[in-house]
N, C-alpha and C. Protein backbone atom coordinates (compact mmCIF):
# COMPACT_ATOMS: atom_id res chain seq x y z
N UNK A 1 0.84 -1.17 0.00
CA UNK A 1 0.00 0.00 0.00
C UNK A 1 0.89 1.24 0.00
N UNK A 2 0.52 2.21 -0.98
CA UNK A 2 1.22 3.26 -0.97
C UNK A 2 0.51 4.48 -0.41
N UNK A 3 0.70 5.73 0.34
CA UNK A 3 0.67 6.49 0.98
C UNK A 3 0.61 7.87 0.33
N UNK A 4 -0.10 8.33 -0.28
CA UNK A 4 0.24 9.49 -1.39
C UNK A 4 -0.09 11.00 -0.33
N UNK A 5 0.74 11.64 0.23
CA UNK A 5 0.17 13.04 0.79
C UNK A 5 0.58 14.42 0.39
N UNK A 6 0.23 15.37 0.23
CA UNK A 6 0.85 16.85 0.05
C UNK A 6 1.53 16.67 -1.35
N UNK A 7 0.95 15.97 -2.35
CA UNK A 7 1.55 16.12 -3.96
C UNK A 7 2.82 14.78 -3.99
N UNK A 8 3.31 13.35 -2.99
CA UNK A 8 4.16 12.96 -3.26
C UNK A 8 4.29 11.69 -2.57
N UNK A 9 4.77 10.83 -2.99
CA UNK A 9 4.34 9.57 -2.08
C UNK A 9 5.11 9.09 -0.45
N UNK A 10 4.69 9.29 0.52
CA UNK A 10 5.34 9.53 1.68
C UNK A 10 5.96 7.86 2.35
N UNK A 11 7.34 7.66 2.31
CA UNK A 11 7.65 6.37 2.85
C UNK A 11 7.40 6.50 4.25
N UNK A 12 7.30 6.70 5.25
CA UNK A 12 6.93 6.52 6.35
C UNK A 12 5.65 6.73 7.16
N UNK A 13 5.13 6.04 7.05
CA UNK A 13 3.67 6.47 8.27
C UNK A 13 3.86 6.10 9.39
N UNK A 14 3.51 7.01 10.03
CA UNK A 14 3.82 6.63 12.07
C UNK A 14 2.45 6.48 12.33
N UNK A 15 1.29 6.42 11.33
CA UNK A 15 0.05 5.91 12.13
C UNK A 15 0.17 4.08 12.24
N UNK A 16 -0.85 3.69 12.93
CA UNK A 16 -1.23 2.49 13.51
C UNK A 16 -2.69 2.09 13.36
N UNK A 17 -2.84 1.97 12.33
CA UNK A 17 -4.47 1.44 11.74
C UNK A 17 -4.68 0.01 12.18
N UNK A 18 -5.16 0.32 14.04
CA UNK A 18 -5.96 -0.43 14.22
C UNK A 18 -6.88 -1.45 14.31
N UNK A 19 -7.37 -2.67 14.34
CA UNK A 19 -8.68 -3.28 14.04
C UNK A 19 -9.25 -3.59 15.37
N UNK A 20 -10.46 -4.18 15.26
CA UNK A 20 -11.37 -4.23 16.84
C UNK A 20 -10.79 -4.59 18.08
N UNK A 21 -9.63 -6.16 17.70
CA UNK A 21 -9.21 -6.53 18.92
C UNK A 21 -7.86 -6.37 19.09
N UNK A 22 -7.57 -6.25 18.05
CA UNK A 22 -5.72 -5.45 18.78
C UNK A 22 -5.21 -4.55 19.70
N UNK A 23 -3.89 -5.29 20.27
CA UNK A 23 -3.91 -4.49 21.40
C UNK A 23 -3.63 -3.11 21.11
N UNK A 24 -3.99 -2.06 22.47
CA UNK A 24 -3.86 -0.39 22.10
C UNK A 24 -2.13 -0.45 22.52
N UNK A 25 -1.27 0.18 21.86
CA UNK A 25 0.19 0.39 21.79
C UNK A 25 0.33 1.62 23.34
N UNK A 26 1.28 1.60 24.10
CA UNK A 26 1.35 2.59 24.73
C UNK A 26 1.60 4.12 24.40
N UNK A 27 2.43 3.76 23.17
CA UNK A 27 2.39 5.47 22.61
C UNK A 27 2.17 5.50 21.41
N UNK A 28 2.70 6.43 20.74
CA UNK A 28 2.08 6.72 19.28
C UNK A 28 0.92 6.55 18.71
N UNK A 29 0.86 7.51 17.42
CA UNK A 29 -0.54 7.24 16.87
C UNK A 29 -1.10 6.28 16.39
N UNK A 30 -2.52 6.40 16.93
CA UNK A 30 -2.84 5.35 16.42
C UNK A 30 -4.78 5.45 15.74
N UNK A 31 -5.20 4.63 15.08
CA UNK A 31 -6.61 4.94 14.75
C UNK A 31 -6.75 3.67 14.79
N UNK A 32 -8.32 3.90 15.31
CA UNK A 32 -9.04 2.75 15.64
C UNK A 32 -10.66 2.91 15.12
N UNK A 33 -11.18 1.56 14.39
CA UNK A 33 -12.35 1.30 13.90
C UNK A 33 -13.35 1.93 15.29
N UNK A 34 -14.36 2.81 14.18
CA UNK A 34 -15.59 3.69 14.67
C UNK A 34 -16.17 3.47 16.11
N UNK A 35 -16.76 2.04 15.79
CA UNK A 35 -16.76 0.76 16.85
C UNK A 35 -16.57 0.98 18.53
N UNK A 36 -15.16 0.83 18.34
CA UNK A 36 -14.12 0.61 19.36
C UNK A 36 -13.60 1.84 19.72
N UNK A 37 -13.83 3.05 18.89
CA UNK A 37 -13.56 4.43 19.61
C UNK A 37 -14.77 4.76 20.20
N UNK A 38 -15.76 4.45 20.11
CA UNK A 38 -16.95 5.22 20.82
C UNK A 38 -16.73 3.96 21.86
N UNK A 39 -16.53 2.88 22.20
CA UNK A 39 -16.97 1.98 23.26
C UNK A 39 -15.60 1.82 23.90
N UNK A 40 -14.32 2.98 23.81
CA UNK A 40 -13.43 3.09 24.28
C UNK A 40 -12.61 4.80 25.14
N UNK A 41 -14.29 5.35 24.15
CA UNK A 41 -13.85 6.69 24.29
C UNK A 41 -13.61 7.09 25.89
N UNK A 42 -14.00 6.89 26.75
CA UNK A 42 -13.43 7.37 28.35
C UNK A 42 -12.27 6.84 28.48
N UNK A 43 -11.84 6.08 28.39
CA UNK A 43 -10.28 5.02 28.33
C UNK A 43 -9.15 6.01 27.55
N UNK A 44 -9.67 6.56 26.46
CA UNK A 44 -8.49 7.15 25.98
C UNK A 44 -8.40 8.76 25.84
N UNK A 45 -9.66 9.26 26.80
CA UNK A 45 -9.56 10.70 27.37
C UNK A 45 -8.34 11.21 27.89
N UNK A 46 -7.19 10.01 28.45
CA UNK A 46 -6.15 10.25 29.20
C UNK A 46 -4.73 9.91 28.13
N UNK A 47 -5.41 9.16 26.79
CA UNK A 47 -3.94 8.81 26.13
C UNK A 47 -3.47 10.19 25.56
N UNK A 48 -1.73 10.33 25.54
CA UNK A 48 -1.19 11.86 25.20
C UNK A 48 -0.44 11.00 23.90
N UNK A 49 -1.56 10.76 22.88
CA UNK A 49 -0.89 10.26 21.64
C UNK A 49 -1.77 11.20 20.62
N UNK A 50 -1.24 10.79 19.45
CA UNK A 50 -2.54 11.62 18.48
C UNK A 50 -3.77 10.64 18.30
N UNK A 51 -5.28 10.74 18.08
CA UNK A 51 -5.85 9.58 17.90
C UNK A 51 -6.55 9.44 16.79
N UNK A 52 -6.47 8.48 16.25
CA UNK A 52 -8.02 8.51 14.71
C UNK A 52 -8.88 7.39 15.29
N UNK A 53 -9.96 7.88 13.74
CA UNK A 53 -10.96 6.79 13.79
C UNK A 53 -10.94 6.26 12.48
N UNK A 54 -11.24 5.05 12.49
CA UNK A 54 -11.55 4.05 10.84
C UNK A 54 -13.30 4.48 10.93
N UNK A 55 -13.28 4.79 10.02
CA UNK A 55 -15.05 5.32 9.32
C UNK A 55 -15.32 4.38 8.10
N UNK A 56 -16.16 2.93 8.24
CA UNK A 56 -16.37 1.90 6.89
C UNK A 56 -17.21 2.97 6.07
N UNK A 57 -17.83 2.71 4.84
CA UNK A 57 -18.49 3.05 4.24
C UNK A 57 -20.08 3.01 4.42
N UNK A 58 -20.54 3.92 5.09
CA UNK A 58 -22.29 3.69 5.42
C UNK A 58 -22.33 3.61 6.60
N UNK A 59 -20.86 4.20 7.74
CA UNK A 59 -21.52 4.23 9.00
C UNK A 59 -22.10 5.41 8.98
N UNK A 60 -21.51 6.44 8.77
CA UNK A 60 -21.32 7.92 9.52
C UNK A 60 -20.90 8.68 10.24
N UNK A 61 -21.30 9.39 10.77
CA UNK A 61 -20.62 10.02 11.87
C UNK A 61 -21.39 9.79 13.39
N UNK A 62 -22.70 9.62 13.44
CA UNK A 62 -23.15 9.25 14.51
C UNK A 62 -22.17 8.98 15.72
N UNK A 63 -22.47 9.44 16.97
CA UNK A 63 -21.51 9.31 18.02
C UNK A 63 -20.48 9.93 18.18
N UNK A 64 -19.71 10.84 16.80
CA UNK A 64 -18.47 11.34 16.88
C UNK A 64 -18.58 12.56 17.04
N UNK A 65 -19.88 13.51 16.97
CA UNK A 65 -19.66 14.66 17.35
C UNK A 65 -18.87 15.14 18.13
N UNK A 66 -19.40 14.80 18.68
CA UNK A 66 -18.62 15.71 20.39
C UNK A 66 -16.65 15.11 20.62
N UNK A 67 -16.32 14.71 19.29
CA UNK A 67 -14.72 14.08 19.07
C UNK A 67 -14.08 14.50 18.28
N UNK A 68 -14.93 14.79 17.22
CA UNK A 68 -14.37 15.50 15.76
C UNK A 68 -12.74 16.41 16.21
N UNK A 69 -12.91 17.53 16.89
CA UNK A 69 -11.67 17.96 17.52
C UNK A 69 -10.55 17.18 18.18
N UNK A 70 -10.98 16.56 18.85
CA UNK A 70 -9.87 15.50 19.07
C UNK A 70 -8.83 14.69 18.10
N UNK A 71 -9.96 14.53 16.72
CA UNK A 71 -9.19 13.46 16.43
C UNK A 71 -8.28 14.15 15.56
N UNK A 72 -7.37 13.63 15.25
CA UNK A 72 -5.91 13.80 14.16
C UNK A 72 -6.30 13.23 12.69
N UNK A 73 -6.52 12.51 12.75
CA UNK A 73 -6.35 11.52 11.63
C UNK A 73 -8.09 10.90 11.50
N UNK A 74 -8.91 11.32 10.46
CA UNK A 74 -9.97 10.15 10.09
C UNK A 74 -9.80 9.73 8.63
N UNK A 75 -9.82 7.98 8.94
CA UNK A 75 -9.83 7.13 7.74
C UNK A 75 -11.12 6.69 7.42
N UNK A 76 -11.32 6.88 6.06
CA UNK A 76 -12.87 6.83 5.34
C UNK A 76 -12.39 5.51 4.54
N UNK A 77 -13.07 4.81 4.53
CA UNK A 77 -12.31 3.26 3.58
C UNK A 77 -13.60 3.49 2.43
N UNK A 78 -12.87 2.84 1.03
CA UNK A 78 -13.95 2.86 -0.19
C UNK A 78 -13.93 1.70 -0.38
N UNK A 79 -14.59 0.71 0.14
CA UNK A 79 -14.86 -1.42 -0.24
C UNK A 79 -14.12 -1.76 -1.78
N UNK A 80 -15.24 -0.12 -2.48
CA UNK A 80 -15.64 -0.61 -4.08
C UNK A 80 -15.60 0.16 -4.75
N UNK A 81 -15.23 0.50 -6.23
CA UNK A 81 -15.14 1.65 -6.63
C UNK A 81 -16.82 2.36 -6.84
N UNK A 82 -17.48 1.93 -6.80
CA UNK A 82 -18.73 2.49 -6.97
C UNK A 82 -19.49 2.89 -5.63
N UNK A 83 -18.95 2.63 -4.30
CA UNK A 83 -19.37 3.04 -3.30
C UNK A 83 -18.93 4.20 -3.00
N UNK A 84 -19.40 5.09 -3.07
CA UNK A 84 -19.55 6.41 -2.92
C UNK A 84 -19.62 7.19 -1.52
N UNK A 85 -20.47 6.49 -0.63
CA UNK A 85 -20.78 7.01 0.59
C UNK A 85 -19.79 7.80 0.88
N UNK A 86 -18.63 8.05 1.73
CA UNK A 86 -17.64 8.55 2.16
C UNK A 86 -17.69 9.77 1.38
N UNK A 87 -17.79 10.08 0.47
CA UNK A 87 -17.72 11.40 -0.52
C UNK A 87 -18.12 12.50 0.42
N UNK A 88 -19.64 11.87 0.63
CA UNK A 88 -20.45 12.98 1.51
C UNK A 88 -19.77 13.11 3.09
N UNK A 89 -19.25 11.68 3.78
CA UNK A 89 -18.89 11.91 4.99
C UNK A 89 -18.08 12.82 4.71
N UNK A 90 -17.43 13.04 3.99
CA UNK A 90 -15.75 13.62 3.77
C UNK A 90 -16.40 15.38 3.79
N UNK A 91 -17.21 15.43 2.90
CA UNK A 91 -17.70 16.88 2.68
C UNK A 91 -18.42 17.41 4.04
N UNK A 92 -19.22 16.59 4.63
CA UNK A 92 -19.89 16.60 6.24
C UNK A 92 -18.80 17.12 7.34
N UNK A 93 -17.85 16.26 7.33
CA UNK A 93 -16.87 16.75 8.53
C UNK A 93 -15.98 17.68 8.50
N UNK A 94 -15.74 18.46 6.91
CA UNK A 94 -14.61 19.32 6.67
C UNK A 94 -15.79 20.70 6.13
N UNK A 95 -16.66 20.63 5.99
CA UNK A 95 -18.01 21.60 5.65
C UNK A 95 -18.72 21.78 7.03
N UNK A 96 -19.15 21.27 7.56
CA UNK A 96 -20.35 20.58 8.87
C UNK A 96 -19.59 20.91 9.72
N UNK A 97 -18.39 20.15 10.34
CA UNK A 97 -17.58 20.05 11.29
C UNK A 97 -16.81 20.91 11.50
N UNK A 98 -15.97 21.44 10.57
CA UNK A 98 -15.15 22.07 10.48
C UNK A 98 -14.11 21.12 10.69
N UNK A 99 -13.59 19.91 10.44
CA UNK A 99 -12.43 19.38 10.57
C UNK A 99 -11.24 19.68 9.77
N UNK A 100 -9.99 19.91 10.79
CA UNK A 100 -8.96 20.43 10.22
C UNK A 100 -7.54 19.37 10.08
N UNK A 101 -7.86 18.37 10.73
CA UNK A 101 -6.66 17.04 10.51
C UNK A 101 -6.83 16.42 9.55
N UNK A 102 -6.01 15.32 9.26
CA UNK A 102 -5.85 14.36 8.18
C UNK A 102 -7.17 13.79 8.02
N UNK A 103 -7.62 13.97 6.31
CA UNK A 103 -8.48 13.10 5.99
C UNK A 103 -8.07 12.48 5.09
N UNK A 104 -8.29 10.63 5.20
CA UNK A 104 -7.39 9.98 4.55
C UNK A 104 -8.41 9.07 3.87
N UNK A 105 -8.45 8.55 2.71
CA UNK A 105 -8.88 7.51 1.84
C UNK A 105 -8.27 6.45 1.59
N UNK A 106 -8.81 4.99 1.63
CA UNK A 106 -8.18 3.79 1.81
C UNK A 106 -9.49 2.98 1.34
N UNK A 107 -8.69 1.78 0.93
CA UNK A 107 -9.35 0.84 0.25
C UNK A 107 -9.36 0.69 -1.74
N UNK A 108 -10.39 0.99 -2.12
CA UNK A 108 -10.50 0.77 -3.68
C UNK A 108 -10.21 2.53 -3.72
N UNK A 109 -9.02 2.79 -4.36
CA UNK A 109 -8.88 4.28 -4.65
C UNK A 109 -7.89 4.13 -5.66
N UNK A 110 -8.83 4.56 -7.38
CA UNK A 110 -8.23 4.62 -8.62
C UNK A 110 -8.06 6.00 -8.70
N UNK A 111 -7.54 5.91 -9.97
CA UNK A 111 -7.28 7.39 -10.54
C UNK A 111 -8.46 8.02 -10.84
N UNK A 112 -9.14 7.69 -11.67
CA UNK A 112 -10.52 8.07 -11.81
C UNK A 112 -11.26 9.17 -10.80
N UNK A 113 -10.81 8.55 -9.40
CA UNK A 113 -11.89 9.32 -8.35
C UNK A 113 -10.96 10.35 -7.58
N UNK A 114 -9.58 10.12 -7.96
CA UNK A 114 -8.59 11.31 -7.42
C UNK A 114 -9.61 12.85 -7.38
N UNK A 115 -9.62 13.42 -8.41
CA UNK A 115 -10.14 15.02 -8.59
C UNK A 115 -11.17 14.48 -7.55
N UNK A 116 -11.98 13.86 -7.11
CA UNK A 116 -13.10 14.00 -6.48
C UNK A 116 -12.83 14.04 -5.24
N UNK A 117 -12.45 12.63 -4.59
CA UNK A 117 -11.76 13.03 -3.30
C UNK A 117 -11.09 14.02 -2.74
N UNK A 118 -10.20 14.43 -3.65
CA UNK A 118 -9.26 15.91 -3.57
C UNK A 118 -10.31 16.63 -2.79
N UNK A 119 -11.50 16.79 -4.04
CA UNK A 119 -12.74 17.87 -3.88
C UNK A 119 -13.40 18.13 -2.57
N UNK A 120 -13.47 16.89 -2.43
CA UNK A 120 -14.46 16.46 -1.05
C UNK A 120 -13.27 17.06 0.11
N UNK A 121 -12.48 17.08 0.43
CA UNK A 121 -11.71 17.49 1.44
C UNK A 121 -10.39 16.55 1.70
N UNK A 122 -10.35 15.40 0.78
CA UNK A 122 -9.53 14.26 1.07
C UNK A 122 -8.24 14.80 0.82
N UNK A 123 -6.77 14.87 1.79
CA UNK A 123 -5.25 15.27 1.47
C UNK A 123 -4.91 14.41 1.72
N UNK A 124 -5.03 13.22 1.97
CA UNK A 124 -4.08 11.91 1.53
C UNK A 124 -4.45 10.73 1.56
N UNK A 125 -4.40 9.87 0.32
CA UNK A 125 -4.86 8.73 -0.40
C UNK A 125 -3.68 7.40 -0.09
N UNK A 126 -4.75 6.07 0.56
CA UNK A 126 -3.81 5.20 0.80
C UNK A 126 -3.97 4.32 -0.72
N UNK A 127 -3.17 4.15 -1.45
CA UNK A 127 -3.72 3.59 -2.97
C UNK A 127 -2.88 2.13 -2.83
N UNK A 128 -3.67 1.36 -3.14
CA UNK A 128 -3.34 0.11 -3.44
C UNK A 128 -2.99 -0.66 -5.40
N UNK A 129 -3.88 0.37 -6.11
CA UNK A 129 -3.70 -0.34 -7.62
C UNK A 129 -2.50 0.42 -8.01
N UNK A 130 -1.91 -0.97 -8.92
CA UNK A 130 -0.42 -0.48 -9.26
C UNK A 130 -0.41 0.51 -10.68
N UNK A 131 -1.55 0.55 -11.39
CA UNK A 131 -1.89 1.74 -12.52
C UNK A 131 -1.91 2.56 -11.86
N UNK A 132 -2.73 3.38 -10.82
CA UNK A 132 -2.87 4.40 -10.48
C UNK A 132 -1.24 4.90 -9.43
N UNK A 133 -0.63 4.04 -8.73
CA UNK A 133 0.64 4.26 -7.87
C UNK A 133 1.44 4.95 -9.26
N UNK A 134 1.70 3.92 -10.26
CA UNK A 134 2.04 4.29 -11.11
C UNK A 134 2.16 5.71 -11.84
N UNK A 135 0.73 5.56 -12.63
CA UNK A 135 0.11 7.34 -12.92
C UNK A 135 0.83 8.43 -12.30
N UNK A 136 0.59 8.31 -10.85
CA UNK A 136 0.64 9.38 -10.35
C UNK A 136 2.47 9.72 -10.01
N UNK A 137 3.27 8.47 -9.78
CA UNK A 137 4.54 8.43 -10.02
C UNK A 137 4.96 9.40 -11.00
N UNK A 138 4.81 8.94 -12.22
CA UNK A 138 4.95 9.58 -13.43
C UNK A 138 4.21 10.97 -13.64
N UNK A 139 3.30 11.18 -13.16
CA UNK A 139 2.90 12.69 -13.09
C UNK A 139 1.97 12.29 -14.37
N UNK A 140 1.25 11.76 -14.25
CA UNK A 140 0.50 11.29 -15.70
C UNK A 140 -1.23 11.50 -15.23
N UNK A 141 -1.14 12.06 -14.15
CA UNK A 141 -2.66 12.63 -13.42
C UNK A 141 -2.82 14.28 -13.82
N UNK A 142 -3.72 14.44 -14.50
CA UNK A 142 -3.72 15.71 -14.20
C UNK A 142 -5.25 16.28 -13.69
N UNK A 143 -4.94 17.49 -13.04
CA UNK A 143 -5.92 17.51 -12.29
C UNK A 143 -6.72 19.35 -12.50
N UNK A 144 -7.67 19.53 -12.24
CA UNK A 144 -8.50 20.53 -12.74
C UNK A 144 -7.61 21.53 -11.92
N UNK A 145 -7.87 22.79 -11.92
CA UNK A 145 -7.24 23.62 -11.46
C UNK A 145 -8.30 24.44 -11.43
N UNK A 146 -9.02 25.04 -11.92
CA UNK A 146 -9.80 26.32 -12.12
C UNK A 146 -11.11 25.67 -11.91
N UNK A 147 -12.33 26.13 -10.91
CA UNK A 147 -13.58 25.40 -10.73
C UNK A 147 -14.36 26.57 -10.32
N UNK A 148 -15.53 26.69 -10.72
CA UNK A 148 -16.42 27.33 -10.96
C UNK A 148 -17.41 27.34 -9.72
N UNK A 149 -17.86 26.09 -8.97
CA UNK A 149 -18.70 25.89 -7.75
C UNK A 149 -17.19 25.72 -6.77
N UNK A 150 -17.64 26.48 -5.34
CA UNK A 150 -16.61 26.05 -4.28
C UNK A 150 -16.65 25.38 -3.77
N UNK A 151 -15.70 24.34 -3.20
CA UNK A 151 -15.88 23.01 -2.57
C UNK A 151 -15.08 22.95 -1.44
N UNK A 152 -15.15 22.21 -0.49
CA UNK A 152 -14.25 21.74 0.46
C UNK A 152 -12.51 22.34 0.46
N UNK A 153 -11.87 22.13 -0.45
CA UNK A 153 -10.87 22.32 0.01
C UNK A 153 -10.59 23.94 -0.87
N UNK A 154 -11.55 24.30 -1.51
CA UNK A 154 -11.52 25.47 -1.87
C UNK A 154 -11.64 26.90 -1.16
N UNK A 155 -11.82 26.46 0.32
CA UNK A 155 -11.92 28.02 1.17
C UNK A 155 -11.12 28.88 1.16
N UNK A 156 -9.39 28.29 1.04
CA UNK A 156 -8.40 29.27 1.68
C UNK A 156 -8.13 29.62 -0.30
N UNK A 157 -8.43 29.03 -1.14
CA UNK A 157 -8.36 29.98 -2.49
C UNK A 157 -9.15 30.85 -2.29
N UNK A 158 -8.37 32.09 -3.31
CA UNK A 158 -8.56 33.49 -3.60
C UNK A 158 -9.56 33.36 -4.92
N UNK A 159 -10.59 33.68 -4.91
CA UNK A 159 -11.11 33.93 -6.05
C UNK A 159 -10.20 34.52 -7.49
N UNK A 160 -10.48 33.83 -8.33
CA UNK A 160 -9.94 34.37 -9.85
C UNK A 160 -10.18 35.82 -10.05
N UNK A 161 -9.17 36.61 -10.30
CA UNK A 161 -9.74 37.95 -10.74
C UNK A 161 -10.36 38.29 -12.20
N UNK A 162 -11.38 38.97 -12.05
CA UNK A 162 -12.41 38.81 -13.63
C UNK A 162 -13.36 39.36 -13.03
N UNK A 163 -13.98 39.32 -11.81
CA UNK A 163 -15.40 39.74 -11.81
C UNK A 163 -16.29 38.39 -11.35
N UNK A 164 -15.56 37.25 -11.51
CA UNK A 164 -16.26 36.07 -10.75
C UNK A 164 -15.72 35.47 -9.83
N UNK A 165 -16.74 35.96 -8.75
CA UNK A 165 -16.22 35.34 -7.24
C UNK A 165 -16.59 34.27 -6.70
N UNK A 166 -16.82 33.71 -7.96
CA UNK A 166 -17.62 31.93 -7.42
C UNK A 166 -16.10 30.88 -8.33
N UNK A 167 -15.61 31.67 -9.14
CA UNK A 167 -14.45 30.97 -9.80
C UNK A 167 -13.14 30.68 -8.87
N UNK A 168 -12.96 29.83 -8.48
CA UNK A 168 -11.63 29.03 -7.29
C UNK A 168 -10.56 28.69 -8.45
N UNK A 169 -9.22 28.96 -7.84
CA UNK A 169 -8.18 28.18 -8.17
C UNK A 169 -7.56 27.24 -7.68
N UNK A 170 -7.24 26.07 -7.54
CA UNK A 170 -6.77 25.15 -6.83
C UNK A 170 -5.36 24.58 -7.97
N UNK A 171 -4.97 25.07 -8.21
CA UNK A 171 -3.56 25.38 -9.07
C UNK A 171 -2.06 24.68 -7.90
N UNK A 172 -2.04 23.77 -8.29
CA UNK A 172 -0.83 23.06 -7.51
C UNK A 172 -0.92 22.78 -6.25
N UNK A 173 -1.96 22.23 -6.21
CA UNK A 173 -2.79 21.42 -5.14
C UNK A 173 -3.08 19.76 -5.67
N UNK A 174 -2.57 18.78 -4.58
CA UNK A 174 -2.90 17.51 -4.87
C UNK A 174 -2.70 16.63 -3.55
């Protein structure tokens, strides 16, 4: 699995992706399935690590309100390329929430759905297909730059100068 963040593929991750019954590590980061953070959440009021959550496709956010700030790191997994759900979580917690940490994509993540995720608020993609690792190696992705509706990761762009203040640049952003 490759790790794509801030435009480049990152060899090291210090997160710890979790599953239900593994043990919790004494330090470092770590994220843990939706699950097991809400039915753990008093337990780790006291850990001084960074923390995430694994978000499957079609849970939601239910229960995480009142955490959203806390967490560092949320992982949205895609099963399938046609499962979509997460799109909206992604736009919910960085629109809705205001979330300002890592939002990360994992599971089925082609090239195809790059510009979208981007869109939705997603800054770093765990990619597993070797076309798309590839692609993007080679710089063989290219990606919109100039967008007309504002989206998620479009706040801190400056409007295009012309007279249209609905026109975003996202110009060397990936």
């Amino acid at each position: 699995m490759a790790l794509y963040r801030n435009g480049s593929f990152v060899a090291d991750d210090p997160w710890r992706i979790l599953g239900a019954d593994e043990a919790l590590p004494a330090e470092g980061p770590v994220a843990l399935p939706k699950a097991r953070f809400i039915a753990e959440r008093d337990g780790l009021a006291g850990r001084n690590a960074p923390l995430g959550v694994v978000i499957e496709a079609g849970e939601g956010l239910d229960g995480l309100e009142d955490d959203i700030d806390r967490l560092s790191l949320v992982v949205l997994t895609f099963p399938k390329y046609t499962d979509g759900r997460n799109y909206s979580t992604a736009r919910i917690l960085r629109e809705r929430f205001g979330y300002r940490g890592e939002l990360r994509a994992t599971g089925n993540v082609l090239r195809d759905q790059l510009r979208f995720m981007l869109r939705c608020g997603f800054d770093a993609l765990e990619i597993t297909h070797e076309g798309t690792i590839a692609a993007l190696s080679d710089g063989r992705i290219n990606l919109v730059s100039l967008h007309y509706q504002p989206a998620s990761r479009d706040e801190a762009a400056p409007p295009v100068a012309g007279g249209h203040p609905w026109r975003r640049s996202s110009a060397g952003r990936l």
